[in-house]
C-alpha atoms as a PDB file:
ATOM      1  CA  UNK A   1       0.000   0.000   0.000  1.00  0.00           C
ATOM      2  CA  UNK A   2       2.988   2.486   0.891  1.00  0.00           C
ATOM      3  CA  UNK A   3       4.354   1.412  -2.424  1.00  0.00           C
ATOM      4  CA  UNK A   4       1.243   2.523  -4.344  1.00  0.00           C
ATOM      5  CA  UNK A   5       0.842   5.768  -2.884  1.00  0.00           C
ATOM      6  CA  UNK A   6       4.273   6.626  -3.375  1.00  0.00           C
ATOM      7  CA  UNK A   7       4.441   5.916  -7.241  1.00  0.00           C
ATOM      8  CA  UNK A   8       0.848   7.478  -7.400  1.00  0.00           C
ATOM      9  CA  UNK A   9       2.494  10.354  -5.641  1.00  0.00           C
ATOM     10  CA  UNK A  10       5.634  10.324  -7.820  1.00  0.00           C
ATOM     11  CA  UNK A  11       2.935  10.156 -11.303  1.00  0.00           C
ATOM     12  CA  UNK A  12       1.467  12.956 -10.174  1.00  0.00           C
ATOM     13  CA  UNK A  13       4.266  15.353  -9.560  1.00  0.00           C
ATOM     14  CA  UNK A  14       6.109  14.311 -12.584  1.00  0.00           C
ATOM     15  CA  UNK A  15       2.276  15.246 -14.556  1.00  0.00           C
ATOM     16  CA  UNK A  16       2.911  18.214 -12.719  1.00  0.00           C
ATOM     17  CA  UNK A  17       5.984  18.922 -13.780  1.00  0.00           C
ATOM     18  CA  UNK A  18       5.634  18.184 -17.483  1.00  0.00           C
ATOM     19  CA  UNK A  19       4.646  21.632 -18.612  1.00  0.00           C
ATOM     20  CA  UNK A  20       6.863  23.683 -17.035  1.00  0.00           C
ATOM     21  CA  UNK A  21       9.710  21.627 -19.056  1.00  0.00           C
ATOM     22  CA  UNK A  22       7.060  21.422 -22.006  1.00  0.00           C
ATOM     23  CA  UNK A  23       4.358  23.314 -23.105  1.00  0.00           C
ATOM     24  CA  UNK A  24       5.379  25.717 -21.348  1.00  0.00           C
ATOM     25  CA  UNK A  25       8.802  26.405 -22.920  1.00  0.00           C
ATOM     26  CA  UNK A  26       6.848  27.812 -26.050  1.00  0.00           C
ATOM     27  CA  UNK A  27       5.068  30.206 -23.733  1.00  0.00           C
ATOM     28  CA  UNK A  28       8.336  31.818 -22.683  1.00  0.00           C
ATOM     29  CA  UNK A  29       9.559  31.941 -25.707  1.00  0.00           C
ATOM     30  CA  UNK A  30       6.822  33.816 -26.894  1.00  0.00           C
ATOM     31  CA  UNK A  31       6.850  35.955 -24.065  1.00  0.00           C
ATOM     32  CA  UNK A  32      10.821  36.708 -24.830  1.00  0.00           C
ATOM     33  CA  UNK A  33       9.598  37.656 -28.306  1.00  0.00           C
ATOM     34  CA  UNK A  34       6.906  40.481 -26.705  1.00  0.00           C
ATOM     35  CA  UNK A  35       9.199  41.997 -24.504  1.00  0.00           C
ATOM     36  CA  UNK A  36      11.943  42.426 -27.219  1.00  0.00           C
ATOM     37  CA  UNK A  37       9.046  43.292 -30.532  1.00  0.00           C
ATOM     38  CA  UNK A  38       6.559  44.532 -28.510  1.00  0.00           C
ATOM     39  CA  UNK A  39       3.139  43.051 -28.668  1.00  0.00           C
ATOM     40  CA  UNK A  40       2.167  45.356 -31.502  1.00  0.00           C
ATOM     41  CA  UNK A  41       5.119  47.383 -33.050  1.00  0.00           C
ATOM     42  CA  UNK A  42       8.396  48.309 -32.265  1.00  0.00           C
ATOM     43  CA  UNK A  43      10.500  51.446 -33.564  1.00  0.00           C
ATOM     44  CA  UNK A  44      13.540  51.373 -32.721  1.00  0.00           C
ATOM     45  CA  UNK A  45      17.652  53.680 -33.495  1.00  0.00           C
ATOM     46  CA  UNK A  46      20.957  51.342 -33.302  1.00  0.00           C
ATOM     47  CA  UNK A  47      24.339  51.240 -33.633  1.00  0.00           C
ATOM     48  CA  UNK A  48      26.382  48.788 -35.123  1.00  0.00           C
ATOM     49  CA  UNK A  49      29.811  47.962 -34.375  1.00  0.00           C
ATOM     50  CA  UNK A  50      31.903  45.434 -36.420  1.00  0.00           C
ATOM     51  CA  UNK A  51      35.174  44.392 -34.815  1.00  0.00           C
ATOM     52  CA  UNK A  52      38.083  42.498 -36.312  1.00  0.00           C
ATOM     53  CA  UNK A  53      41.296  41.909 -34.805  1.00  0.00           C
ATOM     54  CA  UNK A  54      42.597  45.162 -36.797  1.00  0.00           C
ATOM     55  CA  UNK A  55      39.464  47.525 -37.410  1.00  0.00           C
ATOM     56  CA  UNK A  56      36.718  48.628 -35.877  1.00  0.00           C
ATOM     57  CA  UNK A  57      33.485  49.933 -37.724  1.00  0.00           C
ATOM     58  CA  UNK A  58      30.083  51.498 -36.839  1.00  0.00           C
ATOM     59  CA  UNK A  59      26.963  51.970 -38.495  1.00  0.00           C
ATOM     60  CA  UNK A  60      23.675  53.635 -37.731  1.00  0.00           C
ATOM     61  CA  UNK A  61      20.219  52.504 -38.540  1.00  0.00           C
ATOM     62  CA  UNK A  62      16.592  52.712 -37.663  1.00  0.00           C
ATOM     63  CA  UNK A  63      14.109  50.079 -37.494  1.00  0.00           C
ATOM     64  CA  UNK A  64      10.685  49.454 -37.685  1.00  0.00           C
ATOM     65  CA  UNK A  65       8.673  46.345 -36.845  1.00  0.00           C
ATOM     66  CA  UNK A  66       4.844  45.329 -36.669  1.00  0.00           C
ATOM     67  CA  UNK A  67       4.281  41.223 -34.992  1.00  0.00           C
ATOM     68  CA  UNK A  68       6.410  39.084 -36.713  1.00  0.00           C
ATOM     69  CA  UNK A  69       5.207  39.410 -40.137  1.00  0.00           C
ATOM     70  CA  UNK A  70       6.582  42.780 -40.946  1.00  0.00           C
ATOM     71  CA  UNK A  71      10.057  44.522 -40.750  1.00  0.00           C
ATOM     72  CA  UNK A  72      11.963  47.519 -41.857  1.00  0.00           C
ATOM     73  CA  UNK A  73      15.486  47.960 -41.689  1.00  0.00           C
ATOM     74  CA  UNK A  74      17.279  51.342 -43.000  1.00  0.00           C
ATOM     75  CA  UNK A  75      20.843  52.016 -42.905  1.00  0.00           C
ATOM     76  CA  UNK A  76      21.747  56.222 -41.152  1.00  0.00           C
ATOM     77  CA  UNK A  77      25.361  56.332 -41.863  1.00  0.00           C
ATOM     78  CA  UNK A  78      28.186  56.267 -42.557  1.00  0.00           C
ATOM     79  CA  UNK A  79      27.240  58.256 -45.741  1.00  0.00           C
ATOM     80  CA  UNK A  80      28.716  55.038 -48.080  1.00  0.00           C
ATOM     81  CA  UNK A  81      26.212  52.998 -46.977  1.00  0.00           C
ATOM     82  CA  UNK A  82      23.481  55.638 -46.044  1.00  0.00           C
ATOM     83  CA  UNK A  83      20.207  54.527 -47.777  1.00  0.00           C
ATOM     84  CA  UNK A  84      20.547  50.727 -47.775  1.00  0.00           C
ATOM     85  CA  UNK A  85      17.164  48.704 -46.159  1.00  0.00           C
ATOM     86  CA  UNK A  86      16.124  45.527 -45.846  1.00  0.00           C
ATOM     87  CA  UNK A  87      12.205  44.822 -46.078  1.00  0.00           C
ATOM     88  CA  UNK A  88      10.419  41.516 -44.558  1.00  0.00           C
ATOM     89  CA  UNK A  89       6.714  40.822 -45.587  1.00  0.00           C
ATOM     90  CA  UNK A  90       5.706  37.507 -44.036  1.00  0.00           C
ATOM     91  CA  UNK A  91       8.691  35.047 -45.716  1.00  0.00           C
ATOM     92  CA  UNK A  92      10.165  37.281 -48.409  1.00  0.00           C
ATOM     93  CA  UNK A  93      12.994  39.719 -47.750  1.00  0.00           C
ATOM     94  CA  UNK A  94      13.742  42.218 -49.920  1.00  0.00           C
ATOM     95  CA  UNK A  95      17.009  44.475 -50.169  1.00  0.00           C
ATOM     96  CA  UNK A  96      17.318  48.248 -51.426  1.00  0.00           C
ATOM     97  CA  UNK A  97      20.271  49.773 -52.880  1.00  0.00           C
ATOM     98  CA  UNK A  98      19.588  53.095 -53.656  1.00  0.00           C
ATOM     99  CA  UNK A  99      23.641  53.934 -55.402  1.00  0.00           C
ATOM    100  CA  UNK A 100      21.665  51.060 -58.207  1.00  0.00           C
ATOM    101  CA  UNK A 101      17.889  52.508 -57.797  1.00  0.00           C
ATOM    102  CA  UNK A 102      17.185  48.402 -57.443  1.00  0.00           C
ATOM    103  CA  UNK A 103      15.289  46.058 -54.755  1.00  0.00           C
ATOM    104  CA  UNK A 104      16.698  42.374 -54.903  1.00  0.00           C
ATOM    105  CA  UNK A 105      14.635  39.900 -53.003  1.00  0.00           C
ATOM    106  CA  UNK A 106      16.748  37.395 -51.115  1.00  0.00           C
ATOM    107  CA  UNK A 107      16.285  33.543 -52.102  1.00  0.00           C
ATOM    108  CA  UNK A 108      16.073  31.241 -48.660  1.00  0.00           C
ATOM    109  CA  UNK A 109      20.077  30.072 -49.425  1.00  0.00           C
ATOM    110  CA  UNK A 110      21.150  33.973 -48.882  1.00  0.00           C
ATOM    111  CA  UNK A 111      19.368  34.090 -44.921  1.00  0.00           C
ATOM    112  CA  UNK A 112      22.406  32.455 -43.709  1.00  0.00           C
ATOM    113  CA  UNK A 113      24.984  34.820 -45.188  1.00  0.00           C
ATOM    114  CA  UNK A 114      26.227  37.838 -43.336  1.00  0.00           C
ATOM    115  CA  UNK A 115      24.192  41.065 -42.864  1.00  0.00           C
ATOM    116  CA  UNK A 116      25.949  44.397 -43.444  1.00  0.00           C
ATOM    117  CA  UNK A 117      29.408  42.273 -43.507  1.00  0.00           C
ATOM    118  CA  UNK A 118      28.650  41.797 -39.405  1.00  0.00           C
ATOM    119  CA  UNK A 119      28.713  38.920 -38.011  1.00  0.00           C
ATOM    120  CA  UNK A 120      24.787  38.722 -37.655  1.00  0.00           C
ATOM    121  CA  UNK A 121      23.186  36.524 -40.438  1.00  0.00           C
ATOM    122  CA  UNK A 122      20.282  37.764 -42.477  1.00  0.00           C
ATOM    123  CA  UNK A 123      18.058  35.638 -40.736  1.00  0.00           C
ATOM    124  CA  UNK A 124      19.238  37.040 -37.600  1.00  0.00           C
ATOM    125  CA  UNK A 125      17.769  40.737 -38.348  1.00  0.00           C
ATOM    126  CA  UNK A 126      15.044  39.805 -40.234  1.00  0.00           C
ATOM    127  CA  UNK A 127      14.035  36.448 -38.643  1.00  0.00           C
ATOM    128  CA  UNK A 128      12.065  35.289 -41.601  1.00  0.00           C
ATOM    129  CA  UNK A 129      11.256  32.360 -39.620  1.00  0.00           C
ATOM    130  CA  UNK A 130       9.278  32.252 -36.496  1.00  0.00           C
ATOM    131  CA  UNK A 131      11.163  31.031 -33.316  1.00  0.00           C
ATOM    132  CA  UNK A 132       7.767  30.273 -31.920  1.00  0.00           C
ATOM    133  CA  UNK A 133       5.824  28.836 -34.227  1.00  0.00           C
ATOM    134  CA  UNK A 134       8.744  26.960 -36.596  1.00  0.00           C
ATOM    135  CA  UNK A 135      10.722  25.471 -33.444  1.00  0.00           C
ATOM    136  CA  UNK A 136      10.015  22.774 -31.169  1.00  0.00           C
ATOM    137  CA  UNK A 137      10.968  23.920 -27.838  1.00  0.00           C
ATOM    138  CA  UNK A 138      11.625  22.056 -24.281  1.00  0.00           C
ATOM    139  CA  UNK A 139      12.839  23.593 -20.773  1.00  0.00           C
ATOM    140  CA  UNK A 140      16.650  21.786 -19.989  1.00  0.00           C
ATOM    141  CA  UNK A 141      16.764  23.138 -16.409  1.00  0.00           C
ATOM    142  CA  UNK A 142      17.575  26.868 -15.324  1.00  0.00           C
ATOM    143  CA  UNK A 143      20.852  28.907 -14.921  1.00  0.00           C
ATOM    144  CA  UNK A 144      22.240  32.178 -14.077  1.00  0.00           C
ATOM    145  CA  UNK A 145      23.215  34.540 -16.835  1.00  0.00           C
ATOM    146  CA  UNK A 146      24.124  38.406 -16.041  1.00  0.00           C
ATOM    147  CA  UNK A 147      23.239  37.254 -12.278  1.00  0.00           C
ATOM    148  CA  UNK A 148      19.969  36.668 -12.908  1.00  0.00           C
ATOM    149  CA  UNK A 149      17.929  33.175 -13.067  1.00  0.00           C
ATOM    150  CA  UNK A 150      17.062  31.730 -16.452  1.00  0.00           C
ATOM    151  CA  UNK A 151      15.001  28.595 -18.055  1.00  0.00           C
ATOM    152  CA  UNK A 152      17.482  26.944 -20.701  1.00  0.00           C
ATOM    153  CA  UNK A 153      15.463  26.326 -23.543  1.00  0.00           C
ATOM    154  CA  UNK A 154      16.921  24.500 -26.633  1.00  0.00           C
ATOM    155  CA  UNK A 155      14.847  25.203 -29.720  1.00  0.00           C
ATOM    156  CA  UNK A 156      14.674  22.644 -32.570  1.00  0.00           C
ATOM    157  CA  UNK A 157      13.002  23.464 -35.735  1.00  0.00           C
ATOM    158  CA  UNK A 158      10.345  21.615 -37.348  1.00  0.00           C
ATOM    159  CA  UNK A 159      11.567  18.947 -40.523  1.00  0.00           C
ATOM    160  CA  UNK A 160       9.849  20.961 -42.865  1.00  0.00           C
ATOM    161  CA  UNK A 161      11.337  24.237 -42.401  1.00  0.00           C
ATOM    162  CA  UNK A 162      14.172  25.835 -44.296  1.00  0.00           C
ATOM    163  CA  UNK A 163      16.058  27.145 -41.541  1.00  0.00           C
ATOM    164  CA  UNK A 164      19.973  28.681 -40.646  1.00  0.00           C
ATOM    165  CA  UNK A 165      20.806  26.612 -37.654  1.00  0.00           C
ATOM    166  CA  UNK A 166      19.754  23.461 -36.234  1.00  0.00           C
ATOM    167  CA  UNK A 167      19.468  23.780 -32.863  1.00  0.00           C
ATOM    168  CA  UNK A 168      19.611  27.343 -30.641  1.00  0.00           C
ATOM    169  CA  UNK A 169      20.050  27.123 -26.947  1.00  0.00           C
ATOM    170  CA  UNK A 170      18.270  29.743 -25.498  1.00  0.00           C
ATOM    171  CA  UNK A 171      18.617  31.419 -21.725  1.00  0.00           C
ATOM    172  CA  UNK A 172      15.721  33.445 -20.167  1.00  0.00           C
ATOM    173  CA  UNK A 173      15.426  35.452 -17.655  1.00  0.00           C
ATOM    174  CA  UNK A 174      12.796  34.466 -15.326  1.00  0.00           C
ATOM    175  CA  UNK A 175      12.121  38.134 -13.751  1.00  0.00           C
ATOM    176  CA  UNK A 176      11.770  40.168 -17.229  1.00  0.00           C
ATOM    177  CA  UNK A 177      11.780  37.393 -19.671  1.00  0.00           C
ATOM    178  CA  UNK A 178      14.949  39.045 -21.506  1.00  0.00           C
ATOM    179  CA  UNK A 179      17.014  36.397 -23.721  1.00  0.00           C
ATOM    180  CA  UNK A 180      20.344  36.912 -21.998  1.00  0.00           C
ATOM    181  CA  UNK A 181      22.375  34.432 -23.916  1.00  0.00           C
ATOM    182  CA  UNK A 182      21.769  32.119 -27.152  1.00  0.00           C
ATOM    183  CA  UNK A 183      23.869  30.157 -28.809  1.00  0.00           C
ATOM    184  CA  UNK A 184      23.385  28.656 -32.533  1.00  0.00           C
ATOM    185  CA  UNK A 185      24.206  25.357 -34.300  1.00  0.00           C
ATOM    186  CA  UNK A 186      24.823  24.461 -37.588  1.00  0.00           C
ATOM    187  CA  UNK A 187      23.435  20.714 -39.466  1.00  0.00           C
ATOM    188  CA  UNK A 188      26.604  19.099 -37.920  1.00  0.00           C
ATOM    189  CA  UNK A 189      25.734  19.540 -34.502  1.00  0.00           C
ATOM    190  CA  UNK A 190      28.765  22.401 -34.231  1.00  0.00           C
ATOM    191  CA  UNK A 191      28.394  25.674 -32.172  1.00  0.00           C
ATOM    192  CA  UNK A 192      28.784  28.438 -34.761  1.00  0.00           C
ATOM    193  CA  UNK A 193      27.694  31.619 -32.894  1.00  0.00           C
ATOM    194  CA  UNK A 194      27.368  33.174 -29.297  1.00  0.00           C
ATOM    195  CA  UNK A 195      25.014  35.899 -28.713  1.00  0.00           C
ATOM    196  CA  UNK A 196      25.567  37.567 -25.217  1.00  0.00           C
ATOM    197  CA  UNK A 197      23.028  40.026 -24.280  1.00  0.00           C
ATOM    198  CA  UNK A 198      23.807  42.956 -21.319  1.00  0.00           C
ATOM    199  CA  UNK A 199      23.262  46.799 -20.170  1.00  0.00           C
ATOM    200  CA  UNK A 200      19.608  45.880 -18.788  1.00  0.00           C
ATOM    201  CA  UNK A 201      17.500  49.075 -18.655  1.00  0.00           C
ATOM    202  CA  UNK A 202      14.367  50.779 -18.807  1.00  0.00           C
ATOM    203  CA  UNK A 203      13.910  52.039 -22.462  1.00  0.00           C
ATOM    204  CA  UNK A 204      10.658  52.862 -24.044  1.00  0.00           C
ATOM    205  CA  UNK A 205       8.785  52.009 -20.652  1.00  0.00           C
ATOM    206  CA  UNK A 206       9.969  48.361 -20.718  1.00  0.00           C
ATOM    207  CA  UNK A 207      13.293  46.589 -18.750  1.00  0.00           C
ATOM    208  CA  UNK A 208      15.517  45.361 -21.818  1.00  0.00           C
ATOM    209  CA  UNK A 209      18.752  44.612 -22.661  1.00  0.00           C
ATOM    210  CA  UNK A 210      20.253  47.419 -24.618  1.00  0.00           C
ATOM    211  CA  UNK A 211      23.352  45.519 -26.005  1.00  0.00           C
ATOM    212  CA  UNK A 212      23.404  42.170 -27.898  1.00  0.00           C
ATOM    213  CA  UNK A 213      27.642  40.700 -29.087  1.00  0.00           C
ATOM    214  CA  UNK A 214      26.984  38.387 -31.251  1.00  0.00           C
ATOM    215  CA  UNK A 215      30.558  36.280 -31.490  1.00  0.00           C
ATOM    216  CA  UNK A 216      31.772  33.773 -33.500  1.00  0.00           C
ATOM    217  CA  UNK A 217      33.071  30.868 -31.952  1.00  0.00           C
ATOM    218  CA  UNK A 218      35.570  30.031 -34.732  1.00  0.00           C
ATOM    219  CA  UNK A 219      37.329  33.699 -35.323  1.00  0.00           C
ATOM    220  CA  UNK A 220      39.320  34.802 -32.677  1.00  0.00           C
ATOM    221  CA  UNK A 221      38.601  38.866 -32.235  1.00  0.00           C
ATOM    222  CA  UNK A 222      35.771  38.798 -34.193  1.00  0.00           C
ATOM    223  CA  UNK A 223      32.680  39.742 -32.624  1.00  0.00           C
ATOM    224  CA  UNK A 224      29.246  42.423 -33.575  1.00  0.00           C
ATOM    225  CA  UNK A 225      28.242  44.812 -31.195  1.00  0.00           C
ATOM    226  CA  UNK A 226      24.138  46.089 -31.622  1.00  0.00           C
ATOM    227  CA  UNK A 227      23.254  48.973 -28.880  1.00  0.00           C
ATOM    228  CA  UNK A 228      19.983  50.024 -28.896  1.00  0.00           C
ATOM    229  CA  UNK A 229      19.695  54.529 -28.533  1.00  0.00           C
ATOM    230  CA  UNK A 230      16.187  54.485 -28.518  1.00  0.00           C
ATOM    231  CA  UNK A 231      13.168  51.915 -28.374  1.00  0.00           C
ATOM    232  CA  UNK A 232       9.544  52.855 -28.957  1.00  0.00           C
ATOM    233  CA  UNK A 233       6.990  50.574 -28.261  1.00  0.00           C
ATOM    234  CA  UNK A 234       3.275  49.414 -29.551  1.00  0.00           C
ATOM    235  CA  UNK A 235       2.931  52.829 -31.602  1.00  0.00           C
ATOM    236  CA  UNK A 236       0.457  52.239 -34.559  1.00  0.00           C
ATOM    237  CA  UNK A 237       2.142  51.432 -37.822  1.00  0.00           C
ATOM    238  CA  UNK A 238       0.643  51.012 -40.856  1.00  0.00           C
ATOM    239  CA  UNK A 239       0.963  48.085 -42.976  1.00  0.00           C
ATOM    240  CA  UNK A 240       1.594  50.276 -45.426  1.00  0.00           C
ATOM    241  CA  UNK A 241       4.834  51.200 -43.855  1.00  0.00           C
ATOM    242  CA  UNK A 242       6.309  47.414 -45.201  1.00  0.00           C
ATOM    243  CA  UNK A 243       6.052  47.885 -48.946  1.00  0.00           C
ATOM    244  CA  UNK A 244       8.184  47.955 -51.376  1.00  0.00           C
ATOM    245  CA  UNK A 245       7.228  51.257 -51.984  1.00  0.00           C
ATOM    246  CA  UNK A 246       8.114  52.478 -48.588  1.00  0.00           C
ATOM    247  CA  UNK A 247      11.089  50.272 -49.210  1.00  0.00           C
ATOM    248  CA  UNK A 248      12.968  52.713 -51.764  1.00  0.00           C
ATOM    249  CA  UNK A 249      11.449  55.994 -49.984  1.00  0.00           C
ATOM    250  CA  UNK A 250      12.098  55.525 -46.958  1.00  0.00           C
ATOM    251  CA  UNK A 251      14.644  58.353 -44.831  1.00  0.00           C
END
């Protein structure tokens, strides 16, 4: 009889147990997503900075997004590459070089090349594919990360998807749901990237992380800094914003 009601006890807390290292992993992730996107729109000014082991260089750029189907990248300075955007409508990206007056849209095999030269993929900016509905995603246990306490979630995307990586380990905070560290994986099971988040502030009414390195593990002194000036939250923006359009008039 003790023997019973111990394994019916032990059933029931592992049934307990089984969403927060389940269904519930999704729900953070999506959660992660708000906080960084907004629920509606975000707007938001950046600075670049692309470091090699003998240069240093730093764009500007504003950005614009609205959910997850819609996103708006344009390029402030320097004055050589003032101009330059990047467009996302649901699963086609689109690029703008206004030195050719021509839009180029972006077959799935460019996502994984470098954006801007950086060392942040296309994919990365753009995310053309949804990290919550495209990925499989499980709870591995928590961690701390910048001090603070986060679920390790590993994120595996679904057989049917044409994706960059493979498998992204993902650690959130449990306070402010901010994605304080990720790191990405190519088809061979290698680690290709680390992206280190940090500088956790208020901005636009909302605790973030203003400053995202994304390293590669591979090249020694390489790394891409993104800092985040300004962030402006749920603001209405029109669809009509995302066009292609907008694309080449955009300032």
């Amino acid at each position: 009889m003790k023997y019973l009601t111990y394994t019916l006890l032990l059933v029931a807390a592992l049934l307990m147990a089984a969403p927060v290292f389940g269904q519930d992993a999704k729900e953070i992730i999506r959660k992660a997503e708000a906080k960084r996107r907004g629920i509606e729109s975000s707007y938001s000014e950046m600075t670049m900075t692309i470091v090699r082991p003998t240069w240093k260089r730093e764009t500007t750029m504003k950005s614009w997004s609205k959910g997850t189907e819609y996103a708006l990248i344009l390029i402030t300075g320097p004055a050589s590459q003032k101009g330059l955007a990047t467009l996302k409508r649901g699963r086609e990206v689109w690029n703008w070089v206004p030195q050719w007056q021509s839009t180029k849209k972006l077959p799935p095999s460019m996502m994984s090349q470098s954006w801007m030269d950086s060392d942040f993929t296309n994919e990365d900016l753009v995310q053309n594919i949804s990290i919550i509905d495209d990925y499989d995603h499980q709870v591995l246990g928590e961690e701390t990360v910048e001090g603070r306490k986060c679920w390790k979630i590993e994120l595996i995307p679904h057989d049917d998807v044409p994706v960059v990586w493979s498998k992204v380990y993902s650690w959130v905070d449990q306070k402010d749901y901010l994605t304080l560290r990720s790191e990405f994986f190519d088809e061979d099971d290698f680690m290709v990237n680390i992206m280190k988040a940090s500088n956790i502030k208020v901005m636009g009414g909302k605790v973030v992380a203003s400053k995202l390195t994304m390293i590669p593990v591979e090249d020694e002194g390489h790394e891409t800094i993104m800092e985040y000036n300004k962030l402006v939250f749920d603001q209405k923006i029109p669809e009509s914003q995302f066009t292609i359009q907008m694309l080449k008039r955009i300032r």
